[in-house]
N, C-alpha and C. Protein backbone atom coordinates (compact mmCIF):
# COMPACT_ATOMS: atom_id res chain seq x y z
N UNK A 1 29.47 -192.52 10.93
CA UNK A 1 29.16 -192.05 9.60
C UNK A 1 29.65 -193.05 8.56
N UNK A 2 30.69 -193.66 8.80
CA UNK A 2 31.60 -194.22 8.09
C UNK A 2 31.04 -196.06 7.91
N UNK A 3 30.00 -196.42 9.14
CA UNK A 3 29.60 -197.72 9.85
C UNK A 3 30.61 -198.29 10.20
N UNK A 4 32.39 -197.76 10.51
CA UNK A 4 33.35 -198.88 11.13
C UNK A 4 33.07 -198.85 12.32
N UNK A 5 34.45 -199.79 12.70
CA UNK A 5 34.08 -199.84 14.09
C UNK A 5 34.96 -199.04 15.16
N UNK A 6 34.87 -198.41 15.82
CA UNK A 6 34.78 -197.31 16.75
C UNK A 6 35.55 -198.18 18.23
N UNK A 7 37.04 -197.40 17.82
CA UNK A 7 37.50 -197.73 19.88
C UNK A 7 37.78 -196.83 20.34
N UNK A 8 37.48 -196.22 21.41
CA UNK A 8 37.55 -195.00 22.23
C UNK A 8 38.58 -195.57 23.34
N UNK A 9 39.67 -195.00 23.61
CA UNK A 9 40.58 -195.17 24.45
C UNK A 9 40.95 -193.31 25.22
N UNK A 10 41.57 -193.34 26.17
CA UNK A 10 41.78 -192.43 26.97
C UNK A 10 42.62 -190.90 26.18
N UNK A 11 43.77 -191.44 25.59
CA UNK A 11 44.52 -190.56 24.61
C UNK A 11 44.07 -190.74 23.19
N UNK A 12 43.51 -191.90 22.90
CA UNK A 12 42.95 -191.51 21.32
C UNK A 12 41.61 -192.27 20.85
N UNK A 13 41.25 -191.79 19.97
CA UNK A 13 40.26 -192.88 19.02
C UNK A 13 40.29 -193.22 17.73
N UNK A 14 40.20 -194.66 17.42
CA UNK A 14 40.14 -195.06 15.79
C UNK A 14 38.53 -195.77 15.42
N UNK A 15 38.94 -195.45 14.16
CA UNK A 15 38.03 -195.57 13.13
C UNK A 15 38.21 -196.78 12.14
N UNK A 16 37.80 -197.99 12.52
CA UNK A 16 38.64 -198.82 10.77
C UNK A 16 37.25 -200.09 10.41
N UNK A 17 37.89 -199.61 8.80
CA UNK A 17 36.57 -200.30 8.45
C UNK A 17 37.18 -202.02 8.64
N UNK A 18 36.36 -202.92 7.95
CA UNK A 18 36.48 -204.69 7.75
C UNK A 18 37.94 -204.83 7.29
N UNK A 19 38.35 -204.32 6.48
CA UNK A 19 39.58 -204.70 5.71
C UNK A 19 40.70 -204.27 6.31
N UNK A 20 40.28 -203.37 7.41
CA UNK A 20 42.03 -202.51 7.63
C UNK A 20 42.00 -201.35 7.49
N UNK A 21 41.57 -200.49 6.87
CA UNK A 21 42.02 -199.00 6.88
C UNK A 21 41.47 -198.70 8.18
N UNK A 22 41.98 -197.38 8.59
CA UNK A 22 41.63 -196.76 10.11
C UNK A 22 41.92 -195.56 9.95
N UNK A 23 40.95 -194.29 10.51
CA UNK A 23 41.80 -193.15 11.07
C UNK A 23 41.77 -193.25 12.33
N UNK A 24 42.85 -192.23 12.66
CA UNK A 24 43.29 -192.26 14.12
C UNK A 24 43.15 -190.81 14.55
N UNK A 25 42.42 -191.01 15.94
CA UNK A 25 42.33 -189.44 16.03
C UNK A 25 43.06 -189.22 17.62
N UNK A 26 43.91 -188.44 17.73
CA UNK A 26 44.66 -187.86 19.09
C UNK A 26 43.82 -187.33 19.84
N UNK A 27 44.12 -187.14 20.82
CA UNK A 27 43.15 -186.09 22.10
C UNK A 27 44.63 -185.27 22.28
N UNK A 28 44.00 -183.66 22.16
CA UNK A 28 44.77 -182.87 22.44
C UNK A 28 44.72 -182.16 23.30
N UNK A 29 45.68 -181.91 24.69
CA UNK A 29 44.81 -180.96 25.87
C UNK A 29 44.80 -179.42 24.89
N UNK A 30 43.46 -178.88 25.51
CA UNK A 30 43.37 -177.86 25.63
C UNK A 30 42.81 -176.86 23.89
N UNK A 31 42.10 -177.76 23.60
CA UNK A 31 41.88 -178.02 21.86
C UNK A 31 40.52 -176.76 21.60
N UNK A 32 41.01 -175.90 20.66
CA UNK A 32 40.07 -174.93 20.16
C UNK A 32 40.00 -175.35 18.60
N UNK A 33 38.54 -175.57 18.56
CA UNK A 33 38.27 -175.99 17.25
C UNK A 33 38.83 -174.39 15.75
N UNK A 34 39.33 -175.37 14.94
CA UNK A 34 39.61 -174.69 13.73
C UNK A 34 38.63 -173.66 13.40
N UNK A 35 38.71 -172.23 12.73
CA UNK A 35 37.77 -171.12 12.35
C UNK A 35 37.97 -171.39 10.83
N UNK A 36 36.68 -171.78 10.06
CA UNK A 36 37.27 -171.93 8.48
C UNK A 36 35.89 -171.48 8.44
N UNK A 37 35.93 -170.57 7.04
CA UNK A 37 36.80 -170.78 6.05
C UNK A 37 38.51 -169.49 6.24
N UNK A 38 38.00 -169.38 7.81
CA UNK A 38 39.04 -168.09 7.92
C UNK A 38 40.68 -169.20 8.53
N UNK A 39 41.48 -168.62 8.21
CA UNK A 39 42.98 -169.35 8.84
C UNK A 39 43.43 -168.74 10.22
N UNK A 40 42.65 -167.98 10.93
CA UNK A 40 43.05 -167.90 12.01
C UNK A 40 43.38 -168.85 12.81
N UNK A 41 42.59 -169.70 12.47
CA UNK A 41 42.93 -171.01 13.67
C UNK A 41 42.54 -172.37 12.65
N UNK A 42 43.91 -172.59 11.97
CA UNK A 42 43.73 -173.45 10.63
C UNK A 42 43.25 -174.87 10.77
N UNK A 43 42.59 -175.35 9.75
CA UNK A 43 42.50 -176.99 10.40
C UNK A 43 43.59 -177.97 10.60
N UNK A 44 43.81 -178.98 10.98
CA UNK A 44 45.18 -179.34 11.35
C UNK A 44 44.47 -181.11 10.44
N UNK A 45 43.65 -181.37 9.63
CA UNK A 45 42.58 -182.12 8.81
C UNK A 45 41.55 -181.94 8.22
N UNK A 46 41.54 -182.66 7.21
CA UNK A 46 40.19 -182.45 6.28
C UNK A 46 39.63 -183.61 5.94
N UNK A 47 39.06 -184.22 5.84
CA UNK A 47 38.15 -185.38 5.03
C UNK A 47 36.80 -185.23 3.90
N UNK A 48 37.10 -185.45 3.24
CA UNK A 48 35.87 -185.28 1.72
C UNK A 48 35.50 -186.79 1.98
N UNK A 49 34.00 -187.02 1.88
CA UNK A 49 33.42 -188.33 1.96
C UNK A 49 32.22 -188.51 0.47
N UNK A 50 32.63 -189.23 -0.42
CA UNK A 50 32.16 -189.06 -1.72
C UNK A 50 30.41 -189.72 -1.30
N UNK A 51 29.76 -189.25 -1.81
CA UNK A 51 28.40 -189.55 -1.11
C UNK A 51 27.68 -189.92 -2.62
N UNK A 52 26.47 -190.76 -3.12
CA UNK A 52 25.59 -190.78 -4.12
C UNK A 52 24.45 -189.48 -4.24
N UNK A 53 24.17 -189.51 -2.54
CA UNK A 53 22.75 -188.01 -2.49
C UNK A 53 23.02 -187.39 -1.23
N UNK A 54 23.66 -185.90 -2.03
CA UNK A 54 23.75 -184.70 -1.12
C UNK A 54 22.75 -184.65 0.12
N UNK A 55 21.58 -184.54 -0.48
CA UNK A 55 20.20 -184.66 1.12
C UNK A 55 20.33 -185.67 2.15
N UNK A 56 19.84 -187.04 1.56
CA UNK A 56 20.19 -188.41 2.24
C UNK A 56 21.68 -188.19 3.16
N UNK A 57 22.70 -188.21 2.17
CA UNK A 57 24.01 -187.63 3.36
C UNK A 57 24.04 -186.93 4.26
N UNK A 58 23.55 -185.68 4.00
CA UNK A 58 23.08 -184.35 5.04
C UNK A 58 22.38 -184.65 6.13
N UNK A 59 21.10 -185.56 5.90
CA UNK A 59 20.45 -185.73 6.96
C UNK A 59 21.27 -186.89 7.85
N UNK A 60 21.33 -187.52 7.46
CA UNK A 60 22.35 -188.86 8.22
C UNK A 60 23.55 -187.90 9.16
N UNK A 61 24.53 -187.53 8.16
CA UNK A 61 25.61 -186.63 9.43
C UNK A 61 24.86 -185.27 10.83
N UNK A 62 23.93 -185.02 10.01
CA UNK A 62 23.32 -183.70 10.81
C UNK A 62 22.90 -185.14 12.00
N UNK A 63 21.90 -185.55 11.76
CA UNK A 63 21.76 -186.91 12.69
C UNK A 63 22.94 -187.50 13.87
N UNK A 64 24.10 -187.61 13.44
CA UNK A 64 25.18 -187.95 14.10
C UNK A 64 25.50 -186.86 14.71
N UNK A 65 24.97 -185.76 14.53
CA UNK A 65 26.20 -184.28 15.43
C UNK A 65 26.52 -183.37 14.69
N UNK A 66 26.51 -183.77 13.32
CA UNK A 66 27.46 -182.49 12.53
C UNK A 66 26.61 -181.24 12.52
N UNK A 67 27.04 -180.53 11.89
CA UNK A 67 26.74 -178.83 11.82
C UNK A 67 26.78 -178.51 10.10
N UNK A 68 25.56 -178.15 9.63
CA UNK A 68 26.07 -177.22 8.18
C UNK A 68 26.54 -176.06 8.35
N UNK A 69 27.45 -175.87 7.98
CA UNK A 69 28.09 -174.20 7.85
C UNK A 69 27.43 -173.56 7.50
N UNK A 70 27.49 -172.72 7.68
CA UNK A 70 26.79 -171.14 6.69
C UNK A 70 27.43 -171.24 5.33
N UNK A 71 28.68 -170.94 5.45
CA UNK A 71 29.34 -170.82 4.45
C UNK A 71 29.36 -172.24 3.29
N UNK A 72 28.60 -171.99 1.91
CA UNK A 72 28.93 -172.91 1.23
C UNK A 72 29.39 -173.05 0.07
N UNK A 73 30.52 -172.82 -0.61
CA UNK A 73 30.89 -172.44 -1.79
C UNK A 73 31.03 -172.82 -2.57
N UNK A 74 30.47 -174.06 -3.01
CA UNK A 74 30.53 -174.97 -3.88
C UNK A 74 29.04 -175.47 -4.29
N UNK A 75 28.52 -176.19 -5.29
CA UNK A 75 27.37 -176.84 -5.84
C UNK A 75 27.12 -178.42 -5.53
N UNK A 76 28.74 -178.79 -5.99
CA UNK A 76 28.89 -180.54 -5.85
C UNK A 76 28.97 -181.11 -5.13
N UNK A 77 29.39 -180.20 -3.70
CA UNK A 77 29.48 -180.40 -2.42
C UNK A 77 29.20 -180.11 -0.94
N UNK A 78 28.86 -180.01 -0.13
CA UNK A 78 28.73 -178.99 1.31
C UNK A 78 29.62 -179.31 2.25
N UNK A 79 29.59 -178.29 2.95
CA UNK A 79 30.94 -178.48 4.08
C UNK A 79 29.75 -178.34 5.47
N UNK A 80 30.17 -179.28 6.09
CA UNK A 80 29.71 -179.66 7.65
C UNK A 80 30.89 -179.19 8.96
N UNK A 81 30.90 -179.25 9.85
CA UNK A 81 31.39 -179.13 11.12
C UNK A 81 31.04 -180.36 12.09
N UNK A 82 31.70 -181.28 12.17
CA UNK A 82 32.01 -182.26 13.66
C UNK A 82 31.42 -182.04 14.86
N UNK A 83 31.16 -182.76 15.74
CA UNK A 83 31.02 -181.90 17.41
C UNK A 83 31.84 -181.23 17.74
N UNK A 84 33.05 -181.73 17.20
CA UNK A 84 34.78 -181.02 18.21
C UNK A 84 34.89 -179.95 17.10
N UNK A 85 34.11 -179.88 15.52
CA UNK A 85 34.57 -178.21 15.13
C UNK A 85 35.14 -178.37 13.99
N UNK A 86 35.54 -179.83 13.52
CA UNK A 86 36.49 -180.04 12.59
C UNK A 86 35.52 -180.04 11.02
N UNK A 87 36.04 -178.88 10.17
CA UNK A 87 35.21 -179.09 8.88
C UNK A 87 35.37 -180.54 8.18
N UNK A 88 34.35 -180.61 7.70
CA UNK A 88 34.18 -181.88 6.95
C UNK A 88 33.53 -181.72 5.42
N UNK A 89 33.67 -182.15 4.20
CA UNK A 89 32.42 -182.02 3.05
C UNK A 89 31.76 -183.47 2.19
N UNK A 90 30.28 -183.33 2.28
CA UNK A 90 30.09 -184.14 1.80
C UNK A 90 30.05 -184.36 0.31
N UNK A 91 30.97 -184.65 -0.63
CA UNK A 91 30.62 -184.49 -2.09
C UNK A 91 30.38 -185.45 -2.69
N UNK A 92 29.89 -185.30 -3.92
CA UNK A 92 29.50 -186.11 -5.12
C UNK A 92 30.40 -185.84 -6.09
N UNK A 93 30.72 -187.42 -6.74
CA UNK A 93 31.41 -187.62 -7.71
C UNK A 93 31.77 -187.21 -9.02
């Protein structure tokens, strides 16, 4: 989503663009994705990805895997779901 570059290793995976930044993501045994917008099973992360066009964005992540929620409570923004479950939103500035 991001176009970095992507290393998949056994216990984790990162994310980092040209310059250096990276996220890092753990593998956790035994992992039940977060229930939002309810806290039963809270997110343990969030990421907002500032986008120019809500649609264009939408279709690109839906493309990669993501999920639109049902739930959307906002105008400026939408909230997606990951493969693994993890909410995500795409907003505008």
């Amino acid at each position: 989503m991001l176009d970095w570059k992507i290393d998949v290793f056994v216990d984790r995976a990162s994310v980092c663009s040209q310059d250096g930044q990276c996220i890092i993501f753990h593998r956790v045994a035994d992992y039940t994705p977060p229930t939002w917008p309810t806290q039963e099973r809270p997110k343990q992360m969030h990421l907002d990805m500032v986008v120019d066009n809500l649609d264009a964005a939408e279709a690109a992540v839906v493309d990669l895997g993501a999920t639109r929620h049902p739930d959307q409570p906002g105008t400026a923004y939408r909230v997606f779901l990951d493969p693994a479950g993890h909410p995500f939103c795409l907003c505008l500035e």
